[in-house]
C-alpha atoms as a PDB file:
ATOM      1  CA  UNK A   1       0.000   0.000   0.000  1.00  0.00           C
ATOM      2  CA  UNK A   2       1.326   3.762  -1.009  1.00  0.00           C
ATOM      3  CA  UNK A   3       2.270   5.885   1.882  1.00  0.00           C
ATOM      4  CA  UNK A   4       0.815   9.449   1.449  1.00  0.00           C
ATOM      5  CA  UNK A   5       2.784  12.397   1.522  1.00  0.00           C
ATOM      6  CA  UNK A   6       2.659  14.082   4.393  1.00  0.00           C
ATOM      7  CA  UNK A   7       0.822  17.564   4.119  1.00  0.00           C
ATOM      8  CA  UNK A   8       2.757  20.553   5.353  1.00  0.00           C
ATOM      9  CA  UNK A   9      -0.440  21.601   7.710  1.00  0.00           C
ATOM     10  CA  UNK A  10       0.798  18.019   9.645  1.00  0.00           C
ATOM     11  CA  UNK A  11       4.128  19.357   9.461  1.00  0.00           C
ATOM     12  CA  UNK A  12       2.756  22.671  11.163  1.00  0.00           C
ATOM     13  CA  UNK A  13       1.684  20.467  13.748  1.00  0.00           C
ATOM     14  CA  UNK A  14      -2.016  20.972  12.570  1.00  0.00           C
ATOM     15  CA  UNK A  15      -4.349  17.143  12.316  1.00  0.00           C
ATOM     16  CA  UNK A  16      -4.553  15.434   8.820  1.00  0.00           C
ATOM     17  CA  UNK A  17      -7.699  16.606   8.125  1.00  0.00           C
ATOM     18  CA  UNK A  18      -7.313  20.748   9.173  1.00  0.00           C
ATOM     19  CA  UNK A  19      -7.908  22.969   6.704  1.00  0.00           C
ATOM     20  CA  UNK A  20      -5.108  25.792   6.945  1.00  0.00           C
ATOM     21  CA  UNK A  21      -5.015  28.694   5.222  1.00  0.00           C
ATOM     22  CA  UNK A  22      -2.503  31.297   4.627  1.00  0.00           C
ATOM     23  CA  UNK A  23      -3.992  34.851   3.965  1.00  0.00           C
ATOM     24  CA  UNK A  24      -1.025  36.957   2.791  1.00  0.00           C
ATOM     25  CA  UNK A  25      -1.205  41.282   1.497  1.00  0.00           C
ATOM     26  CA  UNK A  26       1.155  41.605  -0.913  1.00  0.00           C
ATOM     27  CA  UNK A  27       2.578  44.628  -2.069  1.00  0.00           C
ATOM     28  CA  UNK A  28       2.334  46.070   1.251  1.00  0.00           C
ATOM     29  CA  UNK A  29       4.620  49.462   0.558  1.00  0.00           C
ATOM     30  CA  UNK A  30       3.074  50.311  -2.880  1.00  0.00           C
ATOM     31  CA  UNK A  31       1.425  53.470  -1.838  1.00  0.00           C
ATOM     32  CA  UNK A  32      -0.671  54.574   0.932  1.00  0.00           C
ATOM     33  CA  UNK A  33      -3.884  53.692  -0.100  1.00  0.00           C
ATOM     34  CA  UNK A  34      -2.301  50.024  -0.166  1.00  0.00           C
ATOM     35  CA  UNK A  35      -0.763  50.762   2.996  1.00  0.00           C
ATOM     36  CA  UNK A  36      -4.321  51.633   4.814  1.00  0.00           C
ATOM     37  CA  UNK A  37      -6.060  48.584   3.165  1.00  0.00           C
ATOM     38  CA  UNK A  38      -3.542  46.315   4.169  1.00  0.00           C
ATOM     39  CA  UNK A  39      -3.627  47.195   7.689  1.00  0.00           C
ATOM     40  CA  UNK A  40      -7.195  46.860   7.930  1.00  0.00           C
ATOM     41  CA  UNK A  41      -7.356  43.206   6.152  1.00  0.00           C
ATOM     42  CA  UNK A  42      -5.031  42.239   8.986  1.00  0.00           C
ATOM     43  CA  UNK A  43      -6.573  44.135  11.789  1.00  0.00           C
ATOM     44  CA  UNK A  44      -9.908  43.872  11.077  1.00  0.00           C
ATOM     45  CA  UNK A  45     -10.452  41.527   8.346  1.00  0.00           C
ATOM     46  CA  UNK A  46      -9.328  37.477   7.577  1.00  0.00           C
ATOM     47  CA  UNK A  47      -5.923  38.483   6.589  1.00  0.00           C
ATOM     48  CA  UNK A  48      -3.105  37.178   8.328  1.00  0.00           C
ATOM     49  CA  UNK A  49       0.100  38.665   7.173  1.00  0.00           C
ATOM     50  CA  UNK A  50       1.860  40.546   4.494  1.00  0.00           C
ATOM     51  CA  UNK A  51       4.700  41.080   2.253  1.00  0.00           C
ATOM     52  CA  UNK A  52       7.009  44.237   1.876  1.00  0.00           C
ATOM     53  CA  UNK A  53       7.832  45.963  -1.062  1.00  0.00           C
ATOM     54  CA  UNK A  54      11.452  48.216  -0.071  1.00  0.00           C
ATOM     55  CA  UNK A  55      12.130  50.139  -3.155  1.00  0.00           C
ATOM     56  CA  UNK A  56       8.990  51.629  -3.118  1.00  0.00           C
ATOM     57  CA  UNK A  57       6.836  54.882  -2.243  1.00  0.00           C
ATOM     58  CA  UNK A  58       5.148  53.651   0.568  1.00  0.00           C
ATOM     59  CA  UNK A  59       8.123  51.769   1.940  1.00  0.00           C
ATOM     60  CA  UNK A  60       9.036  54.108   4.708  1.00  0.00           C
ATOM     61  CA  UNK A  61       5.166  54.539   5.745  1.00  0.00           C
ATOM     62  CA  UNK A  62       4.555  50.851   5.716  1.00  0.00           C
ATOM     63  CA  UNK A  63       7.577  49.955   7.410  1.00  0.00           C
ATOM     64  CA  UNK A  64       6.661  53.027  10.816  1.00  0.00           C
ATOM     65  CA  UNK A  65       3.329  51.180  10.619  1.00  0.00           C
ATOM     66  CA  UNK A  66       5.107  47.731  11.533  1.00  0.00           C
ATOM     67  CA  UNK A  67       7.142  49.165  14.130  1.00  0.00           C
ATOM     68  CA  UNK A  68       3.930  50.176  15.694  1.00  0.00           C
ATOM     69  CA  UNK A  69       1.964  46.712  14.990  1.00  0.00           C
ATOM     70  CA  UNK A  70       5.112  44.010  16.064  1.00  0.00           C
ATOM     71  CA  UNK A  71       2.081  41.024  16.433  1.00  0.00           C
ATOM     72  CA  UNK A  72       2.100  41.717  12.465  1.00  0.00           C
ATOM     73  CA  UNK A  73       3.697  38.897  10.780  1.00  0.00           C
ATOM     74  CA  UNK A  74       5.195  39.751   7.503  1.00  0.00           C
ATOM     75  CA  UNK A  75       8.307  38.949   4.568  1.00  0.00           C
ATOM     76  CA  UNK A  76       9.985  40.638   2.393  1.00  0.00           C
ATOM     77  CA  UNK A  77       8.425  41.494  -1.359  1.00  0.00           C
ATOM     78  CA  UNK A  78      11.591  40.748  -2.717  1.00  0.00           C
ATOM     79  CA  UNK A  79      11.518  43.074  -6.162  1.00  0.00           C
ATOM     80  CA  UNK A  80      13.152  42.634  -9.049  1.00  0.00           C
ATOM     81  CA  UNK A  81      10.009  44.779 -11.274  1.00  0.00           C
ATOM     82  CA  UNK A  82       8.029  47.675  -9.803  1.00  0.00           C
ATOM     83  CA  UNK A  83       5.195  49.507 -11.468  1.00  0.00           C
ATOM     84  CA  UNK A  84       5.611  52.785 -12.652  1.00  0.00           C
ATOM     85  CA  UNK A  85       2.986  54.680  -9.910  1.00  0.00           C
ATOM     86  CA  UNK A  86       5.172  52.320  -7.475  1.00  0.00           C
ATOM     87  CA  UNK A  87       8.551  53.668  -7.972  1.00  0.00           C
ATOM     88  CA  UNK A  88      10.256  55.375  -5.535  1.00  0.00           C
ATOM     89  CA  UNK A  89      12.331  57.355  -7.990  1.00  0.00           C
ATOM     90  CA  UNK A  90      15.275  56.371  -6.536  1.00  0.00           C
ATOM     91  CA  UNK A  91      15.725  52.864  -8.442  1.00  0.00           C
ATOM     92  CA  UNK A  92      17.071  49.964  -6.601  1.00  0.00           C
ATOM     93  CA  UNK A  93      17.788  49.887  -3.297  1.00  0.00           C
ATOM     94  CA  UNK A  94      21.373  48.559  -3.894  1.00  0.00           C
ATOM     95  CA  UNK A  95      23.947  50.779  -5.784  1.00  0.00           C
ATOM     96  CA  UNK A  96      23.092  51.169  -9.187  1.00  0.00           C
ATOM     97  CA  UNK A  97      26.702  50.968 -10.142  1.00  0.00           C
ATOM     98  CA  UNK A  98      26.931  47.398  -8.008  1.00  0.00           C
ATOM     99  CA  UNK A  99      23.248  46.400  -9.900  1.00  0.00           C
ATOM    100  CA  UNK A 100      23.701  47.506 -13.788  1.00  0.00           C
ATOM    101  CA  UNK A 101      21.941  44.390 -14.823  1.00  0.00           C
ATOM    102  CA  UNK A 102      18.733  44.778 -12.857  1.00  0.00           C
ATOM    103  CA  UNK A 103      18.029  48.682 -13.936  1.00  0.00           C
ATOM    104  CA  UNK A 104      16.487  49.707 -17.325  1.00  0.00           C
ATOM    105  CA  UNK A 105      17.491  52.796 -19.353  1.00  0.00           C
ATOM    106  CA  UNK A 106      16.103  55.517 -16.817  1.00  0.00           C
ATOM    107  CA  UNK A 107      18.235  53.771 -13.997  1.00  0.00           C
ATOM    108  CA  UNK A 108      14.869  52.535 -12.838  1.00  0.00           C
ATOM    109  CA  UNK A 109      13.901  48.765 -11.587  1.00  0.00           C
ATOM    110  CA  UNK A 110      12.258  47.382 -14.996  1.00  0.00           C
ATOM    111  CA  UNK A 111       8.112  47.208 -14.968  1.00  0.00           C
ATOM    112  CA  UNK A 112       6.195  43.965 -14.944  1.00  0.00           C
ATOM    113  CA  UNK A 113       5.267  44.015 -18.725  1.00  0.00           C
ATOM    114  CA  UNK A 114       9.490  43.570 -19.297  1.00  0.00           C
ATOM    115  CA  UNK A 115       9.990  40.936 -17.086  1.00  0.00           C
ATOM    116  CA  UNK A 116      11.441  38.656 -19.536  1.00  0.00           C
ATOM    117  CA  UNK A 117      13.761  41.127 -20.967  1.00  0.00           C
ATOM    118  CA  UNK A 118      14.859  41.546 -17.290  1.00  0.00           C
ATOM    119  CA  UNK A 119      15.080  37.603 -16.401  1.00  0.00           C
ATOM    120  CA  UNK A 120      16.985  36.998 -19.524  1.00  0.00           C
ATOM    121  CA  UNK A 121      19.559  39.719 -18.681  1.00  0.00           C
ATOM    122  CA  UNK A 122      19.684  39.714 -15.022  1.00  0.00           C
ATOM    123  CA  UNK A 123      23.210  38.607 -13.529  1.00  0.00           C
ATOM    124  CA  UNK A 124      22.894  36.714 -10.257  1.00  0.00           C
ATOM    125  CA  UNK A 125      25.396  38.267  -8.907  1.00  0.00           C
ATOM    126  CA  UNK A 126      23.518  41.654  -9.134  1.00  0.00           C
ATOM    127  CA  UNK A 127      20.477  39.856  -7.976  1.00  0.00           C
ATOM    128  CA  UNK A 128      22.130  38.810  -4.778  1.00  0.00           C
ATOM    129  CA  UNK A 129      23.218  42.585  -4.235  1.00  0.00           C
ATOM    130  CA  UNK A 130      19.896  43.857  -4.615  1.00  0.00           C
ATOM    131  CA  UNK A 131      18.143  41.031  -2.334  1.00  0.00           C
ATOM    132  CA  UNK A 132      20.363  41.191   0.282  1.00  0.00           C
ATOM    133  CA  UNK A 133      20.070  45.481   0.223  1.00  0.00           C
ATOM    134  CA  UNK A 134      16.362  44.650   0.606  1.00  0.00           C
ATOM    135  CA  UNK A 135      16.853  42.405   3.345  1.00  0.00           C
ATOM    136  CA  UNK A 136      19.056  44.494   5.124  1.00  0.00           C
ATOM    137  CA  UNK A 137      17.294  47.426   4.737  1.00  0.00           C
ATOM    138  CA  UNK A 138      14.187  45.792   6.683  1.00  0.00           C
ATOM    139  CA  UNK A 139      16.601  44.834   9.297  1.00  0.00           C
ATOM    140  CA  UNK A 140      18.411  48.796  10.082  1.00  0.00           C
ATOM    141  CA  UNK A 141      14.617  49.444  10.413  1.00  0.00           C
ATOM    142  CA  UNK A 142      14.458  47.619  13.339  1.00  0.00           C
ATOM    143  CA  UNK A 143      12.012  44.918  11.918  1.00  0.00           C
ATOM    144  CA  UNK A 144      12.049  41.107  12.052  1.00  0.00           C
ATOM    145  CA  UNK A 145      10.596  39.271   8.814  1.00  0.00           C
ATOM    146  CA  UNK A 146       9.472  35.902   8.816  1.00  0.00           C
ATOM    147  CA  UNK A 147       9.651  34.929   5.438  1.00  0.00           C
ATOM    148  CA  UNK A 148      10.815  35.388   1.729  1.00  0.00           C
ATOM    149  CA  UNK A 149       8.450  36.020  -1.206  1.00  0.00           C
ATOM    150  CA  UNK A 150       8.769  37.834  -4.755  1.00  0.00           C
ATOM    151  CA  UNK A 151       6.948  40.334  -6.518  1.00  0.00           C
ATOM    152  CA  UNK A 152       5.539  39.306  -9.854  1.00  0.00           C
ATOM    153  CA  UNK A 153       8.127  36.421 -10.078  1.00  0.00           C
ATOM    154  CA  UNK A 154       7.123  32.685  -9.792  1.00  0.00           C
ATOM    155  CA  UNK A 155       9.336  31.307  -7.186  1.00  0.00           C
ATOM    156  CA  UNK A 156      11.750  33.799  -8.449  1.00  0.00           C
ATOM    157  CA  UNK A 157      11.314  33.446 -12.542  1.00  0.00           C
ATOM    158  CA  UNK A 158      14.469  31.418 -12.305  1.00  0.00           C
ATOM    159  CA  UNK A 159      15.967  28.359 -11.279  1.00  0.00           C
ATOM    160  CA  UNK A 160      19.590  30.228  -9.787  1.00  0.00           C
ATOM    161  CA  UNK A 161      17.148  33.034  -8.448  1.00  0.00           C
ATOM    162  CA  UNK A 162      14.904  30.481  -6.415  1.00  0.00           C
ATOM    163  CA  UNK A 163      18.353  28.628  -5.209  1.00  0.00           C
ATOM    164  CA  UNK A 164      19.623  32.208  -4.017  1.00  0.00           C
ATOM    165  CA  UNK A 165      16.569  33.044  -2.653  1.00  0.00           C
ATOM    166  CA  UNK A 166      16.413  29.908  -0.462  1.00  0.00           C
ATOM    167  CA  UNK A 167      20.704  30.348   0.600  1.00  0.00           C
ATOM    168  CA  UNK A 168      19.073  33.616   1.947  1.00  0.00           C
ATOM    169  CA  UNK A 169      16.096  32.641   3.648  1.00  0.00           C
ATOM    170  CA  UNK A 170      18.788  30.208   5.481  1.00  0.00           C
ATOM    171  CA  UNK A 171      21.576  32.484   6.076  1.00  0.00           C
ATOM    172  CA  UNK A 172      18.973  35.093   7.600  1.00  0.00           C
ATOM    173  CA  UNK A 173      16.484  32.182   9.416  1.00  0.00           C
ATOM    174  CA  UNK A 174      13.512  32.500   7.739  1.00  0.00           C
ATOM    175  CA  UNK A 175      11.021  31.205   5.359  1.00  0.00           C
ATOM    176  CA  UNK A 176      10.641  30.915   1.844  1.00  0.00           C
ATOM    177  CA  UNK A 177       6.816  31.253  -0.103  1.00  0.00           C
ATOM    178  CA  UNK A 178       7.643  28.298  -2.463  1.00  0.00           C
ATOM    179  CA  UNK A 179       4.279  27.480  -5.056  1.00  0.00           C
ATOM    180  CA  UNK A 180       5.464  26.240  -8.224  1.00  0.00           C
ATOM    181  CA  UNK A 181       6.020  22.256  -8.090  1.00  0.00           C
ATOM    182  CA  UNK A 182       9.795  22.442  -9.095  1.00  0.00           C
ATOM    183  CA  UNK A 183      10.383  24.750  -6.243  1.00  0.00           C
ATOM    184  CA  UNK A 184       8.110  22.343  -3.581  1.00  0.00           C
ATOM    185  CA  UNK A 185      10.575  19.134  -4.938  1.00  0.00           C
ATOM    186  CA  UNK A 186      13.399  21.062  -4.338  1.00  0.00           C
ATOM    187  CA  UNK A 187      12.724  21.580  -0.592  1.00  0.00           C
ATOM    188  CA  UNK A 188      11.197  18.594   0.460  1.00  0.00           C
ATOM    189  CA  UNK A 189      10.353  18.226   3.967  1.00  0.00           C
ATOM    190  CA  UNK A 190       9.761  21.939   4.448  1.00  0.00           C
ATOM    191  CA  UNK A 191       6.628  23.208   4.660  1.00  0.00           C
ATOM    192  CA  UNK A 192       5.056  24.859   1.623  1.00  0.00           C
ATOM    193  CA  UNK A 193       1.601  25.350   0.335  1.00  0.00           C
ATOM    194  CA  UNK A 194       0.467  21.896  -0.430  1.00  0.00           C
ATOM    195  CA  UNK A 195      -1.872  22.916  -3.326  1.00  0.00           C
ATOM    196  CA  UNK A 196      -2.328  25.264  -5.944  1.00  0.00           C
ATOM    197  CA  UNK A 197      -1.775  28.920  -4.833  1.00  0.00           C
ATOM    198  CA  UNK A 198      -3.985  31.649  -5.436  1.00  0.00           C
ATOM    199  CA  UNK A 199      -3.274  35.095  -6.963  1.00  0.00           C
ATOM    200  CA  UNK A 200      -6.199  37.592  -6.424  1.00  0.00           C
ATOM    201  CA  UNK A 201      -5.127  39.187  -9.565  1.00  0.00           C
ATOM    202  CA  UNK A 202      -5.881  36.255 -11.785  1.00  0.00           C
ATOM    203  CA  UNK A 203      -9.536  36.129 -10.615  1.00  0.00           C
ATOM    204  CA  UNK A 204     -12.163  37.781 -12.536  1.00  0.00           C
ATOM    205  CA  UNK A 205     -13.509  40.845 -11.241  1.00  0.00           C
ATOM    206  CA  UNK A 206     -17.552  39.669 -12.150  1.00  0.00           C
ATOM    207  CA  UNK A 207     -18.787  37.738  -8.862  1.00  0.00           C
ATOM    208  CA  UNK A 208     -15.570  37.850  -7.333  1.00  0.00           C
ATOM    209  CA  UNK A 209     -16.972  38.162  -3.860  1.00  0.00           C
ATOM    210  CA  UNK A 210     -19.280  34.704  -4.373  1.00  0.00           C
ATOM    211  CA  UNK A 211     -16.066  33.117  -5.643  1.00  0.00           C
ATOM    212  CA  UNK A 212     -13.955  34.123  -2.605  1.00  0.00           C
ATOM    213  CA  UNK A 213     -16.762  32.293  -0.321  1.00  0.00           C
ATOM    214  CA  UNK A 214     -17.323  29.065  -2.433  1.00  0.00           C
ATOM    215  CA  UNK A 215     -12.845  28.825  -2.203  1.00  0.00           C
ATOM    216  CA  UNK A 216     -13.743  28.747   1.130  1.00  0.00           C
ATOM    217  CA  UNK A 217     -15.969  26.646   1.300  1.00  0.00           C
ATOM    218  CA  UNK A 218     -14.378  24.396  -0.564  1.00  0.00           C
ATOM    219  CA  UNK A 219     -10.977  24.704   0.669  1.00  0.00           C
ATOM    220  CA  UNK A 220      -8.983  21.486   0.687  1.00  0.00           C
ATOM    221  CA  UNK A 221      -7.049  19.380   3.919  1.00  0.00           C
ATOM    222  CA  UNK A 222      -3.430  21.155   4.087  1.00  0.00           C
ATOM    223  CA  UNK A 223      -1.812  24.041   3.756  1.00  0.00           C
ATOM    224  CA  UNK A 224      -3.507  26.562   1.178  1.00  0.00           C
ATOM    225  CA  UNK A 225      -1.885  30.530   1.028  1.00  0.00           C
ATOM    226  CA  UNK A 226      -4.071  32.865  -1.295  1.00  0.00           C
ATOM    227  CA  UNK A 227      -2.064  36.182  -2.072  1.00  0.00           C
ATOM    228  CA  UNK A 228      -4.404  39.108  -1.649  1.00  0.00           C
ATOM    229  CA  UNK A 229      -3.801  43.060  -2.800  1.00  0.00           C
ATOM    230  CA  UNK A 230      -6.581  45.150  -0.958  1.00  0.00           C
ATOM    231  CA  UNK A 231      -5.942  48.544  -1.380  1.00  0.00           C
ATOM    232  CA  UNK A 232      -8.799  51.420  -0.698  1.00  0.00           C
ATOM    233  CA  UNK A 233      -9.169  52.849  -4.295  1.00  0.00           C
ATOM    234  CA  UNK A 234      -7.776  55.688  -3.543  1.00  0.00           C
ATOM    235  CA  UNK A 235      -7.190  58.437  -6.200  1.00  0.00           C
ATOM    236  CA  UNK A 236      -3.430  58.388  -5.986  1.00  0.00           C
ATOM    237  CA  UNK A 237      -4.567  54.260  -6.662  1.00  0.00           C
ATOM    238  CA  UNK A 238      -6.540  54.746  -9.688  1.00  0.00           C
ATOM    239  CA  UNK A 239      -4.082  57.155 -11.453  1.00  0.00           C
ATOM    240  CA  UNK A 240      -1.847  54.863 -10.999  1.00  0.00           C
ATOM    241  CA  UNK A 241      -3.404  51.707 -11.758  1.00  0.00           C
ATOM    242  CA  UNK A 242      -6.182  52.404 -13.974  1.00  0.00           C
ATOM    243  CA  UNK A 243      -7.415  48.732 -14.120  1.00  0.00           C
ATOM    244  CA  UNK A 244      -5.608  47.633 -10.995  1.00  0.00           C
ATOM    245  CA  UNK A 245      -7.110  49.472  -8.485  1.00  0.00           C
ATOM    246  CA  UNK A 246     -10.425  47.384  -8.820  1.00  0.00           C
ATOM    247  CA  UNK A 247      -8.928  43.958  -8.199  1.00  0.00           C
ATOM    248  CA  UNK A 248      -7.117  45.676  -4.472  1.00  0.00           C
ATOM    249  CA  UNK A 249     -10.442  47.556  -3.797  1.00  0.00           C
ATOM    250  CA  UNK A 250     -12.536  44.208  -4.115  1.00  0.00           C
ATOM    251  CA  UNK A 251      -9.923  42.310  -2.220  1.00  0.00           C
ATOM    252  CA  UNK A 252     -10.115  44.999   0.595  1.00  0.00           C
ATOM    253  CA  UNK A 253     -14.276  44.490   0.639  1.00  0.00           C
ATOM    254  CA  UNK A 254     -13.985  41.118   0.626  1.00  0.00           C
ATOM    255  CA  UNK A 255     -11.306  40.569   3.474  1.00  0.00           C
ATOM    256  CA  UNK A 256     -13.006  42.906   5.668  1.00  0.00           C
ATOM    257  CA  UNK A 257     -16.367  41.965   5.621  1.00  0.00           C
ATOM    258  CA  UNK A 258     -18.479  40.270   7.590  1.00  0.00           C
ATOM    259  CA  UNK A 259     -18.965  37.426   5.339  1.00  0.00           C
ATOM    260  CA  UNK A 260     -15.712  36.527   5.216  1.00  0.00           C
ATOM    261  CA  UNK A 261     -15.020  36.174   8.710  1.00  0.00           C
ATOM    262  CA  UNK A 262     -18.069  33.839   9.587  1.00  0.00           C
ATOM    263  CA  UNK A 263     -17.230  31.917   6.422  1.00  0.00           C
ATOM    264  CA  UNK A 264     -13.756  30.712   8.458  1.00  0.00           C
ATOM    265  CA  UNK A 265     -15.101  30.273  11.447  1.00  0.00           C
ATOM    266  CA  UNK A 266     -18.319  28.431  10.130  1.00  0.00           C
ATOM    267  CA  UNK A 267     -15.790  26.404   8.111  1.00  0.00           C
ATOM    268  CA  UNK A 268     -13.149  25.913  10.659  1.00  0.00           C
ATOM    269  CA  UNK A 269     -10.321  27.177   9.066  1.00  0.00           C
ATOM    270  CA  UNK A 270      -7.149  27.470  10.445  1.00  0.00           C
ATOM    271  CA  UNK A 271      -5.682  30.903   9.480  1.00  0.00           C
ATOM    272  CA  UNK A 272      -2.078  31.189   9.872  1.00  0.00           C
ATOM    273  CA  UNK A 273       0.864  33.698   9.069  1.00  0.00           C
ATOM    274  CA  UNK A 274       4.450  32.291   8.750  1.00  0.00           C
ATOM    275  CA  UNK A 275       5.924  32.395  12.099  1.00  0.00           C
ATOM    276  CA  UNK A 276       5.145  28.521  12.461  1.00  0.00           C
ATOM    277  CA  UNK A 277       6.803  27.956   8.735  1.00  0.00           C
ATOM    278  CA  UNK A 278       9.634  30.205   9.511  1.00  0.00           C
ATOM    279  CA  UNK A 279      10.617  28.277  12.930  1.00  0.00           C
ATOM    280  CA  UNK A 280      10.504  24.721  10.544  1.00  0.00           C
ATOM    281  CA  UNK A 281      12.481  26.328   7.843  1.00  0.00           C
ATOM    282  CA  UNK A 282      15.018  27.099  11.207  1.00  0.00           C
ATOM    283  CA  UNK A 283      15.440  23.920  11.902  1.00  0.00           C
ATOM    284  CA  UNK A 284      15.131  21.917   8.605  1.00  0.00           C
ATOM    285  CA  UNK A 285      13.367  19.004   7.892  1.00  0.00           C
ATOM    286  CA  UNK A 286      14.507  17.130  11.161  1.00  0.00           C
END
């Protein structure tokens, strides 16, 4: 008889059959209007951690309003891309002399829509510099991150940027968001999401509410993490995202209603942030 794997919720310490759930903001350091949203999700809504963006806006905002909220769980948005109403106007957070191979033509971080251009002309070595600048940066600030994530990158968009990525995670003692099933073989024993993962920006905007509950509903045994982008639809948010500000603005209604919160505890779900993963990742797959 086969063996079953052994979901990551069971390595989380969670029963076979729990239903855990990983409610993550990303993009927490876009802009304000992000910032607000994102604070609310967490304080008042289902959410249950969040990512930082550093070479951003928002950055220094977002990262006084985690000095003054230390229960808040949250990683690093490591960024290789940044939107243009996201950009600091002050490029990368490393050198740009140390990063030539990460900046376009204006000296700026490159924009989603050229993210292959960037990937197929990015030098590792210039990726380290910039990822560990982010890091570090978060640290001088006086905060502690629990995990690693990217922004707009599948578990990095390469195989010697997820490797890197993970070397950090280790040298620093944290956790790595790992989704794409090359990246789950590669770290085996560790816990990751044990399904597909969900990006709110790949759901339709039509009945996105009623889709939101029936995921719920319907939400597997293991270790699920959906990545959310509320954001208040601010005007500073719809200048600069035309379309995008409707996909944050219905994430924000959704995550703080009151739906959504007697949909997980009618459901018993298990709503986690990565502390628990980080203190695995600590100690390996012992």
């Amino acid at each position: 008889m086969t063996e079953l794997p052994v979901l990551s919720s069971e390595l989380l310490g969670f029963p076979a059959d729990a239903r855990v759930l990983i409610v993550n903001c990303d993009d927490f350091g876009m802009r304000r209007g992000v910032n607000a949203a994102v604070v609310e999700a967490i304080e008042s809504g289902i959410a249950g951690s969040c990512s930082l963006m550093v070479p951003c806006g928002g950055t220094e905002e977002a990262m006084g309003l985690l000095r003054e909220r230390p229960e808040v769980s949250f990683g690093v948005h490591l960024s290789l891309v940044c939107e243009v109403g996201a950009r600091s106007g002050r490029g990368p957070v490393a050198p740009k002399a140390d990063v030539r191979s990460l900046v376009d033509e204006d000296g700026e971080l490159y924009t989603p829509e050229r993210r292959s251009e960037l990937m197929g002309r990015a030098r590792i070595e210039d990726v380290e510099a910039e990822f560990r600048a982010q890091v570090e940066a978060v640290l001088r600030a006086g905060l502690e991150p629990a995990h690693l994530d990217w922004h707009c990158l599948l578990d990095g968009g390469r195989g010697d940027v997820f490797e890197l990525t993970v070397a950090l995670a280790g040298e620093y003692g944290l956790a790595v968001r790992v989704w794409g099933e090359a990246g789950r073989q590669r770290v085996r024993g560790l816990p990751v999401v044990d399904h597909d993962f969900l990006d709110s920006f790949s759901l339709s905007l039509d009945g996105k509410a009623e889709r939101y509950a029936r995921l719920l509903r319907e939400l597997p045994a293991g270790l699920s993490e959906w990545a959310v982008h509320p954001g208040l639809g601010d005007g500073q948010s719809r200048a600069a995202e035309p379309e995008g500000w409707r996909v944050r603005r219905s994430d924000y209604e959704f995550l703080v209603s009151a739906e959504a919160r007697e949909l997980i505890e009618e459901e018993g779900i298990f709503v986690i942030d990565y502390q628990g993963v980080r203190e695995k990742w600590r100690r390996g797959d012992e």
